[in-house]
Protein backbone atom coordinates (compact mmCIF):
# COMPACT_ATOMS: atom_id res chain seq x y z
CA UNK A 1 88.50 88.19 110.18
CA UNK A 2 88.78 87.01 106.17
CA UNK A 3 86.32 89.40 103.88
CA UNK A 4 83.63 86.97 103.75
CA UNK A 5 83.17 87.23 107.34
CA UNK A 6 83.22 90.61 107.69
CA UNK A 7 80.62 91.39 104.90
CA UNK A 8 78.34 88.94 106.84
CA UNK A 9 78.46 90.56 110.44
CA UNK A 10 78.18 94.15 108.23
CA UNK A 11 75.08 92.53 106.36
CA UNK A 12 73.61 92.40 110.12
CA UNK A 13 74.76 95.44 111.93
CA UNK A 14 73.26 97.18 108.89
CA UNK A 15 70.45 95.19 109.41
CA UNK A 16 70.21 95.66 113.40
CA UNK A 17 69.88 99.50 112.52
CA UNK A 18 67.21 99.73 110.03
CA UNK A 19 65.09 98.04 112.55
CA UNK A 20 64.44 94.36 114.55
CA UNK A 21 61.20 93.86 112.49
CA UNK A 22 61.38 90.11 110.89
CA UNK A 23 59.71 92.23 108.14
CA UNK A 24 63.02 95.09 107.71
CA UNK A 25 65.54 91.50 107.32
CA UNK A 26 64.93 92.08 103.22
CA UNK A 27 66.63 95.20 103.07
CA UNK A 28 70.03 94.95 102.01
CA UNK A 29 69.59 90.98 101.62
CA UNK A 30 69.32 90.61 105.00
CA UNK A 31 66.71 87.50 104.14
CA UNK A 32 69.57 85.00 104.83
CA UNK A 33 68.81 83.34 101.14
CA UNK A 34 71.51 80.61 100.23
CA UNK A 35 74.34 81.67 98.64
CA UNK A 36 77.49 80.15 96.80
CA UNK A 37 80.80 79.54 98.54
CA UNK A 38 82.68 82.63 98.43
CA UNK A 39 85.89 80.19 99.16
CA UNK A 40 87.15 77.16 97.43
CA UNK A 41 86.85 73.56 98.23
CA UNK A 42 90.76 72.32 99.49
CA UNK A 43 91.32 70.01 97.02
CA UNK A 44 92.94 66.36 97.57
CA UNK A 45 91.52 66.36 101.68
CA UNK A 46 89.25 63.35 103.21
CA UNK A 47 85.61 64.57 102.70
CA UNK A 48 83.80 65.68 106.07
CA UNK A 49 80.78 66.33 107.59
CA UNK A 50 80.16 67.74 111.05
CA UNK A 51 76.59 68.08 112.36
CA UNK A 52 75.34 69.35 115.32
CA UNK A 53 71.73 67.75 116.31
CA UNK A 54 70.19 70.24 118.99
CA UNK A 55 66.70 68.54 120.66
CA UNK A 56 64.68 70.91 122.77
CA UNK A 57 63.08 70.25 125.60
CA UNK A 58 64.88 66.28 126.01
CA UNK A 59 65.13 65.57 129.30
CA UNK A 60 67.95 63.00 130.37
CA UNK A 61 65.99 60.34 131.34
CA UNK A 62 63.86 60.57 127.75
CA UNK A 63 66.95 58.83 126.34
CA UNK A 64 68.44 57.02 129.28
CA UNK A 65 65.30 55.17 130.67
CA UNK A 66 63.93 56.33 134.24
CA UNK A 67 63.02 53.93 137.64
CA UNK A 68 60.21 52.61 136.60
CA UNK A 69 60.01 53.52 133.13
CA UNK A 70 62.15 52.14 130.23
CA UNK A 71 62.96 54.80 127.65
CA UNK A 72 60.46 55.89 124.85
CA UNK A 73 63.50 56.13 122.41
CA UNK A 74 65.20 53.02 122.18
CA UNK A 75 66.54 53.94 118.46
CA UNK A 76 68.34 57.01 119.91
CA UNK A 77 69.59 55.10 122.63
CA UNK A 78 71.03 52.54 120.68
CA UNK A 79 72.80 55.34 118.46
CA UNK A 80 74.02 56.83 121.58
CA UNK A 81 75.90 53.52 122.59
CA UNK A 82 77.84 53.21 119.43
CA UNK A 83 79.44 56.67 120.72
CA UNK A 84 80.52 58.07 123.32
CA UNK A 85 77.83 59.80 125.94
CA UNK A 86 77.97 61.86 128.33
CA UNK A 87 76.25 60.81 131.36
CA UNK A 88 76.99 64.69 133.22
CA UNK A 89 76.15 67.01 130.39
CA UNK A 90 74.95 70.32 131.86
CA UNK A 91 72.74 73.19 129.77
CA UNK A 92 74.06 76.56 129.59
CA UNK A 93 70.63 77.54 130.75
CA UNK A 94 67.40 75.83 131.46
CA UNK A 95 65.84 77.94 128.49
CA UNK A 96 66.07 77.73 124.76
CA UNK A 97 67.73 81.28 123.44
CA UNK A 98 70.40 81.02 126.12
CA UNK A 99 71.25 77.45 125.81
CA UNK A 100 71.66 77.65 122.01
CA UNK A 101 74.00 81.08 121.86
CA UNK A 102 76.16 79.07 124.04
CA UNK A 103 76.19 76.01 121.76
CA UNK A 104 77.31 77.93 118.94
CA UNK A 105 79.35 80.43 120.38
CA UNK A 106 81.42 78.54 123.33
CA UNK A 107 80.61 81.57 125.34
CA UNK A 108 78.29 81.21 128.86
CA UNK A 109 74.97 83.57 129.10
CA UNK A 110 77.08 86.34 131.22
CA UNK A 111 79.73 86.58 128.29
CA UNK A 112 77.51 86.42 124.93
CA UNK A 113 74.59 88.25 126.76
CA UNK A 114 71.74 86.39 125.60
CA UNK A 115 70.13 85.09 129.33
CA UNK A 116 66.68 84.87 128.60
CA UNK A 117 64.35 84.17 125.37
CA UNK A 118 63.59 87.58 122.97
CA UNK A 119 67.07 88.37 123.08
CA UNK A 120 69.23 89.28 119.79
CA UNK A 121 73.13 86.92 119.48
CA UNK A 122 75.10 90.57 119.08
CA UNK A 123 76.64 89.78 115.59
CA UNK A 124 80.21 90.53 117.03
CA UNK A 125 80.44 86.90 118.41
CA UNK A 126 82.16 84.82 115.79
CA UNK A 127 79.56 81.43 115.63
CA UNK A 128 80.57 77.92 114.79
CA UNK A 129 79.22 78.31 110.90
CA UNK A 130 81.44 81.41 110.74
CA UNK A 131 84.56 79.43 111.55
CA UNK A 132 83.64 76.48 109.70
CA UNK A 133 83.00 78.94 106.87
CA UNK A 134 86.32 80.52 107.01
CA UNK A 135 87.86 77.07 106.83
CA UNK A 136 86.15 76.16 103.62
CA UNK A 137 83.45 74.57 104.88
CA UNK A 138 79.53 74.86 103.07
CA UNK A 139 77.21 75.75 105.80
CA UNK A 140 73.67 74.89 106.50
CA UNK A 141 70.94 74.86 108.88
CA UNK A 142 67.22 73.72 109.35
CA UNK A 143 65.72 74.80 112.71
CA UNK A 144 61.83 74.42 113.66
CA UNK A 145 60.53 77.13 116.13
CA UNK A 146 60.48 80.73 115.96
CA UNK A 147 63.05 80.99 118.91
CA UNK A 148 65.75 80.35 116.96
CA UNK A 149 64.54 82.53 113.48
CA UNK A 150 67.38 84.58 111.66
CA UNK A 151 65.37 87.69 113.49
CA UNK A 152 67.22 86.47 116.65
CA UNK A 153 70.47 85.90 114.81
CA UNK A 154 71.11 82.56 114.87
CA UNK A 155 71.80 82.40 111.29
CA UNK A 156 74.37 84.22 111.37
CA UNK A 157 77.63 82.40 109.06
CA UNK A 158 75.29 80.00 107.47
CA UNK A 159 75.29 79.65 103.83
CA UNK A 160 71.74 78.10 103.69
CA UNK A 161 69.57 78.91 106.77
CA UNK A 162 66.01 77.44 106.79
CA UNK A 163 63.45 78.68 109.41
CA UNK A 164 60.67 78.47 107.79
CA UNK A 165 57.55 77.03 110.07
CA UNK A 166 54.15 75.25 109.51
CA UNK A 167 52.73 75.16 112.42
CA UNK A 168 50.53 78.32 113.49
CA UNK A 169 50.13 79.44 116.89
CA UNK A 170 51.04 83.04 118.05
CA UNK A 171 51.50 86.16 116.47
CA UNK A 172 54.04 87.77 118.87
CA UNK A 173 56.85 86.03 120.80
CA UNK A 174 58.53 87.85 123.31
CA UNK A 175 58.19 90.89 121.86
CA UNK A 176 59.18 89.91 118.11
CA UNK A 177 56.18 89.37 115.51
CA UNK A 178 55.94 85.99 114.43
CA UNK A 179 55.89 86.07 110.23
CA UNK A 180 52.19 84.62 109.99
CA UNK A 181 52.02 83.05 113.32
CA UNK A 182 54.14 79.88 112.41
CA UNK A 183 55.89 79.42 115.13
CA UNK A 184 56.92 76.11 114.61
CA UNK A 185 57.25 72.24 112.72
CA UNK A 186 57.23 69.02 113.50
CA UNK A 187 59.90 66.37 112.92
CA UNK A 188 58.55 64.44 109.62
CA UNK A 189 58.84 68.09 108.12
CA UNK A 190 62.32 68.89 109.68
CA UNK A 191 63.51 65.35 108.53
CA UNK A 192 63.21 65.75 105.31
CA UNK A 193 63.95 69.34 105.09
CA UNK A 194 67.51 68.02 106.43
CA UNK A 195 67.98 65.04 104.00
CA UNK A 196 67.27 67.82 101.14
CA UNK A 197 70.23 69.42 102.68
CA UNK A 198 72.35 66.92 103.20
CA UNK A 199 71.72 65.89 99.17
CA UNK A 200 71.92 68.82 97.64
CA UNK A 201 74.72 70.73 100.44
CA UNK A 202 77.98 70.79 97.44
CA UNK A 203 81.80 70.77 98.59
CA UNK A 204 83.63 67.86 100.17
CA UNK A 205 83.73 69.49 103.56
CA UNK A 206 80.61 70.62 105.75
CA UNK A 207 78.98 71.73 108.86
CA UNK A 208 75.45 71.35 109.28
CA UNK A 209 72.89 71.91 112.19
CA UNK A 210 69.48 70.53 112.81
CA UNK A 211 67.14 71.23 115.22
CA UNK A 212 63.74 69.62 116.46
CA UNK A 213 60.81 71.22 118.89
CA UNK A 214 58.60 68.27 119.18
CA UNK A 215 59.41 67.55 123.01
CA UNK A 216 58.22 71.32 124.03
CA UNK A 217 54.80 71.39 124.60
CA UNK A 218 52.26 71.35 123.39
CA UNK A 219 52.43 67.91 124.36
CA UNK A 220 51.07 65.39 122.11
CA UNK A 221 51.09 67.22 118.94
CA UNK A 222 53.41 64.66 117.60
CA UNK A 223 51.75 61.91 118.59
CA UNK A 224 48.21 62.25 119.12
CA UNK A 225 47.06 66.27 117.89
CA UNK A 226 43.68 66.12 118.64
CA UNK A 227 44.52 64.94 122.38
CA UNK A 228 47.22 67.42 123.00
CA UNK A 229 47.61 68.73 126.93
CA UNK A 230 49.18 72.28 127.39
CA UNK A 231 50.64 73.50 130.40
CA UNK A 232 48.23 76.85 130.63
CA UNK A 233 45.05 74.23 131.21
CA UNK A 234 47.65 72.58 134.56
CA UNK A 235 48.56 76.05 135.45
CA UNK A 236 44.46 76.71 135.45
CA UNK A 237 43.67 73.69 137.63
CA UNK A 238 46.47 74.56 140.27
CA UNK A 239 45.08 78.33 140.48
CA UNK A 240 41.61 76.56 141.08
CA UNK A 241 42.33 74.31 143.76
CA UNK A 242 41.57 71.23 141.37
CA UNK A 243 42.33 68.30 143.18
CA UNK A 244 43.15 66.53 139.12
CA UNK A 245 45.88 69.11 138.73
CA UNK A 246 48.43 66.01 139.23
CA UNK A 247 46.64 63.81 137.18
CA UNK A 248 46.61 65.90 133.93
CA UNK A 249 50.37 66.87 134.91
CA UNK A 250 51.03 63.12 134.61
CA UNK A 251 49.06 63.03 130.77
CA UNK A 252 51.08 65.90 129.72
CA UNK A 253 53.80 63.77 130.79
CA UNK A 254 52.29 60.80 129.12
CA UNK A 255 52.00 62.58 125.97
CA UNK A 256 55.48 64.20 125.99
CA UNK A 257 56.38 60.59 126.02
CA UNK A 258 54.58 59.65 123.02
CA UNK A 259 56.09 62.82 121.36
CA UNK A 260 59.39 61.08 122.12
CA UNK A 261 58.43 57.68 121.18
CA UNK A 262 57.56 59.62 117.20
CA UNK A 263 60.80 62.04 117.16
CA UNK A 264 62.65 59.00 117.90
CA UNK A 265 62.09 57.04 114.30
CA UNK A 266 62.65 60.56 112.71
CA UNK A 267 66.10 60.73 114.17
CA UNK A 268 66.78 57.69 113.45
CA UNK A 269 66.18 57.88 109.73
CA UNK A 270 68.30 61.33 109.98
CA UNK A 271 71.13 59.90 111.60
CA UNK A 272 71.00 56.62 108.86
CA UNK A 273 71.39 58.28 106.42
CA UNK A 274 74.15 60.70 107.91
CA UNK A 275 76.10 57.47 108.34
CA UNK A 276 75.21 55.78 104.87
CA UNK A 277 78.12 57.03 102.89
CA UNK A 278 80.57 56.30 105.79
CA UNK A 279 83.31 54.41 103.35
CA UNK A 280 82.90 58.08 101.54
CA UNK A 281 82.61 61.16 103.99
CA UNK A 282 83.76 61.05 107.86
CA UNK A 283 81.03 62.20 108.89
CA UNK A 284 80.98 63.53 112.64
CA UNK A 285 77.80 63.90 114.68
CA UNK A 286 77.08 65.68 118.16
CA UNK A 287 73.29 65.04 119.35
CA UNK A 288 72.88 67.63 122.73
CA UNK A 289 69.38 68.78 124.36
CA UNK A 290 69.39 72.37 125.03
CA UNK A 291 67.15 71.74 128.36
CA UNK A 292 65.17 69.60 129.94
CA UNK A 293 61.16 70.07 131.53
CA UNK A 294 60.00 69.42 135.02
CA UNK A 295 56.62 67.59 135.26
CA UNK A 296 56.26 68.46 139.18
CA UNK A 297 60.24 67.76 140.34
CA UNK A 298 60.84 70.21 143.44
CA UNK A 299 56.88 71.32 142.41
CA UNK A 300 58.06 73.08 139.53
CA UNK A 301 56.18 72.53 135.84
CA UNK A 302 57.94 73.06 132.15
CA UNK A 303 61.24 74.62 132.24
CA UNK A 304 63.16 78.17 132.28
CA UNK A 305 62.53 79.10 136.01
CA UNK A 306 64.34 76.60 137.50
CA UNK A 307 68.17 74.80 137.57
CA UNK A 308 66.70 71.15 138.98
CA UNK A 309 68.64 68.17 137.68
CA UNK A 310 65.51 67.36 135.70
CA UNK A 311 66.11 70.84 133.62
CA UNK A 312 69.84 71.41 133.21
CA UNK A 313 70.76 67.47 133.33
CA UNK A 314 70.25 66.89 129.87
CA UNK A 315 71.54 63.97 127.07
CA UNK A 316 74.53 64.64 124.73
CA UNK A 317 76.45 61.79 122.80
CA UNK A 318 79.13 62.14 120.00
CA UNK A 319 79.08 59.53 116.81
CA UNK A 320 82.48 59.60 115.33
CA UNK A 321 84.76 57.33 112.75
CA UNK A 322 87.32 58.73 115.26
CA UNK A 323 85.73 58.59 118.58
CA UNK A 324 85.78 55.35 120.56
CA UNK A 325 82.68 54.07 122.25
CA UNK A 326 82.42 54.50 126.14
CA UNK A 327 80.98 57.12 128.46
CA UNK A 328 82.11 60.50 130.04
CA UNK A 329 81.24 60.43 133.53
CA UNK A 330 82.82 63.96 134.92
CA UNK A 331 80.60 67.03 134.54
CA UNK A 332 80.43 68.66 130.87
CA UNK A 333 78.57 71.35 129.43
CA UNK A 334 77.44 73.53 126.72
CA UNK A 335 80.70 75.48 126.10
CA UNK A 336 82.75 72.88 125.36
CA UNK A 337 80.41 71.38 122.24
CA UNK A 338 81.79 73.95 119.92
CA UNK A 339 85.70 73.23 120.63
CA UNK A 340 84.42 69.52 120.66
CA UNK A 341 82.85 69.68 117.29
CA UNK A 342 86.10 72.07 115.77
CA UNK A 343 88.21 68.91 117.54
CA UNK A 344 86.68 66.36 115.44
CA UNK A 345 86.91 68.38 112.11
CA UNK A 346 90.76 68.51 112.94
CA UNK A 347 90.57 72.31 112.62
CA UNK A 348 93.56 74.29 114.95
CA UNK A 349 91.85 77.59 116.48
CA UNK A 350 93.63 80.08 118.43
CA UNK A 351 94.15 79.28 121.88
CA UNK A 352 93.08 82.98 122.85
CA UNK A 353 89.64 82.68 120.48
CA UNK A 354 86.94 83.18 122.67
CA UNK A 355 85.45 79.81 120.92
CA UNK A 356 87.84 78.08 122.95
CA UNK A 357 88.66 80.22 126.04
CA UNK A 358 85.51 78.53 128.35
CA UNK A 359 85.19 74.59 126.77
CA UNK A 360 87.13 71.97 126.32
CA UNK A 361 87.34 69.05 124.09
CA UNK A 362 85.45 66.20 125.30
CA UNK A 363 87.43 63.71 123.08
CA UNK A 364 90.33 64.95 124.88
CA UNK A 365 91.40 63.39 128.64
CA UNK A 366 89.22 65.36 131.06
CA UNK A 367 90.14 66.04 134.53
CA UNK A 368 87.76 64.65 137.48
CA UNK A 369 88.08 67.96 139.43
CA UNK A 370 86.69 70.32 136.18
CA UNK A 371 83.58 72.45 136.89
CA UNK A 372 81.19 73.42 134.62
CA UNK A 373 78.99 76.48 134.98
CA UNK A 374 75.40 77.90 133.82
CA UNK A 375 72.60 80.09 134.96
CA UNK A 376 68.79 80.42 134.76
CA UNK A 377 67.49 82.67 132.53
CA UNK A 378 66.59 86.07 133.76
CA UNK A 379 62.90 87.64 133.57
CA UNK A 380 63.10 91.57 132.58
CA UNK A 381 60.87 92.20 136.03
CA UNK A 382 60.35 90.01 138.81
CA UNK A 383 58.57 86.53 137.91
CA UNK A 384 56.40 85.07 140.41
CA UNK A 385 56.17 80.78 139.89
CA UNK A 386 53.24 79.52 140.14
CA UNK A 387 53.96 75.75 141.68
CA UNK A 388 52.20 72.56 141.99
CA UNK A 389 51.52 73.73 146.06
CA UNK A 390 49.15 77.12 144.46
CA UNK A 391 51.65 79.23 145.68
CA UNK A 392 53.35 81.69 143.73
CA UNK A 393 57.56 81.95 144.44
CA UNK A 394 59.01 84.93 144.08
CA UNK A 395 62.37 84.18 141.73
CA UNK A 396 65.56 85.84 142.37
CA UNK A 397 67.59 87.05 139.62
CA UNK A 398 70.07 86.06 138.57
CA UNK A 399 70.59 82.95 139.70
CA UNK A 400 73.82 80.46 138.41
CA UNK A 401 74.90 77.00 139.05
CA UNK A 402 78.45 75.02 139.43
CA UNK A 403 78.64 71.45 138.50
CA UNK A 404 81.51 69.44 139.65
CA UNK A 405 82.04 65.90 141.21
CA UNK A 406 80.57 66.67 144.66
CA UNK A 407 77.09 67.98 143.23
CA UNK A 408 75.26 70.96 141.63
CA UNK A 409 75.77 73.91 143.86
CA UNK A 410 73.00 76.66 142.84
CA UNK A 411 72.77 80.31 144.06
CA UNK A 412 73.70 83.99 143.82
CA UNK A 413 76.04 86.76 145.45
CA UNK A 414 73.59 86.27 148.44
CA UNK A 415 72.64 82.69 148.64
CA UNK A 416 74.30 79.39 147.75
CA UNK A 417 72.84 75.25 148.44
CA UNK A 418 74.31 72.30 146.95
CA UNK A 419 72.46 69.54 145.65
CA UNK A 420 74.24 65.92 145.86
CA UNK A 421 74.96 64.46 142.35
CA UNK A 422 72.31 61.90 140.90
CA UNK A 423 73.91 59.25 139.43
CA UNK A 424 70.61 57.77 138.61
CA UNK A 425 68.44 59.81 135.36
CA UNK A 426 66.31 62.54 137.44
CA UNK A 427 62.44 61.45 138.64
CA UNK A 428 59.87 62.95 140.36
CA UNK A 429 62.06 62.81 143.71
CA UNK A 430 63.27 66.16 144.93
CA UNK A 431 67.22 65.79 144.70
CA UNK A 432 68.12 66.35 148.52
CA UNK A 433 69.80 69.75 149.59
CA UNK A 434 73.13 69.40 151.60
CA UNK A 435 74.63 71.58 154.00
CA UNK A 436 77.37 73.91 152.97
CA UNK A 437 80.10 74.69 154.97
CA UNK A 438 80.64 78.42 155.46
CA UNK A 439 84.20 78.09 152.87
CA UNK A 440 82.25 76.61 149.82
CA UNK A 441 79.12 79.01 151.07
CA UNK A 442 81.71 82.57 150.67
CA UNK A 443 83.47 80.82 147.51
CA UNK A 444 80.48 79.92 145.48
CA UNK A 445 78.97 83.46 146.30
CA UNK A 446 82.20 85.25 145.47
CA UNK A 447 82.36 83.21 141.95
CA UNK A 448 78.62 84.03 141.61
CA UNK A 449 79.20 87.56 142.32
CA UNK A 450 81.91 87.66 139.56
CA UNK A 451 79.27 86.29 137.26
CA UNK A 452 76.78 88.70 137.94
CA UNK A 453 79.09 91.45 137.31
CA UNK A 454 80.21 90.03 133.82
CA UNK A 455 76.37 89.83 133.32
CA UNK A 456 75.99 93.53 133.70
CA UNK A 457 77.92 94.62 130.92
CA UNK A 458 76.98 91.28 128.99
CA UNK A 459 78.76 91.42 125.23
CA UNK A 460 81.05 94.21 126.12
CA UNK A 461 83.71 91.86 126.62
CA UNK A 462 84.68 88.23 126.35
CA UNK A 463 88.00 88.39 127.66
CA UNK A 464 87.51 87.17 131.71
CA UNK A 465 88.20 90.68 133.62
CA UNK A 466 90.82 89.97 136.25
CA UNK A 467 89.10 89.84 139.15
CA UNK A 468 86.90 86.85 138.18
CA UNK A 469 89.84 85.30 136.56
CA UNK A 470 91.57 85.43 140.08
CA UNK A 471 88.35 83.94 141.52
CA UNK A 472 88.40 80.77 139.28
CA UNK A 473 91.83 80.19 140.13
CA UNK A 474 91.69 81.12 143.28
CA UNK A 475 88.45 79.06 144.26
CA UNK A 476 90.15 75.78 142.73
CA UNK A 477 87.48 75.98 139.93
CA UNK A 478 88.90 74.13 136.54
CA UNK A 479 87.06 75.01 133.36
């Protein structure tokens, strides 16, 4: 670890034990303020630019179009086809904390210890602007909810880190005090905010990450705010027996529609001008969703509680000079955007970094028999769901999933079911349950149970303990 580094993740343990207060981050600079390069441009090299484009809440048929409903973003869609998409990209998590660690980490939920929202990313686990940092590379950021602030440490390596929101609407989030309720901005403001950057970001190589909120709900604050539909007034009719609890789920999902139809010209103008100097910077894009949202698939509303193929199923394309069109049709996740996005900057990282151990690169030759794992987020007491039947559903925890070409298997140490893969973008069908046979029952629990026990001493250690390294191999599961 090069100085800079290390006076960065000191910065934040000094930081962590002052106190977790947003308010305590301006003691000893711990504000996250830009700051210059502390290491000099390599001189004579092709100018770069790598950007990650994270989109909450997208689900995969928002860009790909579902039966009986063409997509609401044909400008994003278009992108996507001048690169190559992947048409099986699992989330880390069906929630927004978890997904995101994972994205800029390369670690999954058990190892990096973030598995549900309100958590801090421990400052021990080098992130993607750290590396890029130590390569040279000027780092910068705009995110646009409160999730993702500095106080959760997601700023962590950037040079220029802006999280600053316009939207009021909470003063506490999961147990962290929102800075005067703005909790989050819409994609006009984040657009420009990220052109600014891109302008006025110096040095011939960079690494940049933008992030947009407008698909979480509310819905319809995008398109229409004064006709905006929240889920608490669905959850109300359901708990009232309202017979027009389907109908107003349908208008939220009308409006989360027209939110897309909006956040798709802002993209659009973002990722034109990220490819207007093309002759002059190779300039390398990822564009992932972090989750998806259920509007009544398997009864389930919004996201977080569940691992449907409407909320882990989610779009991811890559836009590069040296990327070839096409499609990735084997499954592909979270953990392997970071080693995917180090790939395309040409940058060699140790084989035993931890930001490679779990992903792979998905430029790279892929083999059809590779799994990819996640989990649902975990709830600090039991969580009761209420669903579109009345009922509340007790949730286990924790809960995991395996991807692979046969389906989605989903489960625990105790339980395991298999869903059959839908080649088709996710709709308000419930994806049909298959029987497992009592091997793939006692494997899948025995890989869940190794899970579970890396989740219990979360961030204590990266490295895959032996026994659930014996597992994977043993089960036939390739990361």
């Amino acid at each position: 670890m090069n100085r800079v580094r290390y006076l960065v993740k000191l910065q934040r343990v000094l930081c962590a034990v002052v106190g977790t207060s947003v308010f305590a981050f301006s003691i000893f600079g711990c504000d996250a303020e830009p700051r210059d390069a502390e290491e000099p441009d390599v001189k004579g090299e092709e100018a770069t630019r790598v950007v990650l484009i994270t989109l909450d809440t997208m689900r995969f048929d928002t860009l790909a179009g579902a039966e009986g409903r063409p997509t609401p973003m044909p400008l994003l869609d278009a992108w996507s086809k001048r690169g190559l998409v992947m048409t099986r990209h699992y989330a880390a998590s069906s929630t927004t904390q978890p997904t995101h660690a994972s994205l800029l980490t390369g670690l999954h939920p058990w190892q990096h210890g973030v598995s549900r929202n309100g958590q801090v990313l421990d400052a021990r686990f080098d992130t993607l602007a750290e590396v890029f940092g130590s390569a040279g590379y000027r780092t910068g950021a705009v995110v646009s909810s409160f999730p993702l602030h500095r106080h959760f440490g997601y700023e962590q390596g950037f040079e220029r880190f802006d999280d600053a929101f316009d939207i009021r609407m909470t003063l506490e989030w999961s147990g962290a005090r929102v800075p005067g309720g703005a909790f989050y901005s819409l994609a006009r403001s984040i657009t420009d905010k990220a052109l600014a950057m891109v302008d006025a970001l110096e040095g011939s190589r960079q690494f940049l990450w933008f992030h947009y909120f407008d698909l979480h709900e509310p819905y319809g604050d995008l398109a229409a705010p004064n006709q905006v539909v929240r889920l608490a007034e669905v959850y109300q009719r359901i708990e009232a027996g309202d017979d027009d609890a389907a109908g107003r789920l349908e208008l939220a999902r009308q409006r989360y529609e027209a939110d897309a139809r909006k956040l798709d010209r802002e993209l659009d103008r973002l990722l034109t001008r990220l490819t207007s100097d093309a002759g002059e910077v190779a300039t390398h894009v990822v564009v992932v969703s972090d989750h998806g949202e259920a509007f009544g698939e398997e009864g389930s509303i919004g996201h977080g509680k569940r691992l449907s193929e409407a909320l882990i199923r989610v779009p991811c394309f890559v836009l590069s000079p040296s990327v070839e069109p096409g499609r990735v049709d084997v499954p592909v996740g979270s953990v392997d955007l970071p080693v995917t996005l180090l790939s395309l900057a040409q940058l060699e990282v140790e084989a035993s970094s931890p930001m490679v151990v779990a992903g792979r690169d998905l430029t790279g030759p892929l083999s059809e028999d590779r799994s990819v794992f996640g989990m649902r987020r975990t709830f600090a007491s039991t969580f009761h769901e209420l669903r579109l039947d009345g009922a509340r559903h007790a949730l286990p925890d924790p809960v995991f999933y395996i991807a692979d070409r046969s389906g989605v298997s989903i489960g625990n140490r105790d339980e395991t079911f298999r869903r059959a893969p839908v080649l088709s973008p996710p709709d308000q069908r419930d994806a049909p349950h298959l029987a497992v046979s009592d091997e793939a029952r006692a494997r899948n629990q025995a890989l869940f149970e190794a899970f579970a026990r890396d989740l219990e001493s979360a961030g204590q250690d990266v490295e895959l303990d032996d026994q659930t390294r014996a597992a994977l191999e043993a089960l036939g599961y390739v990361q």
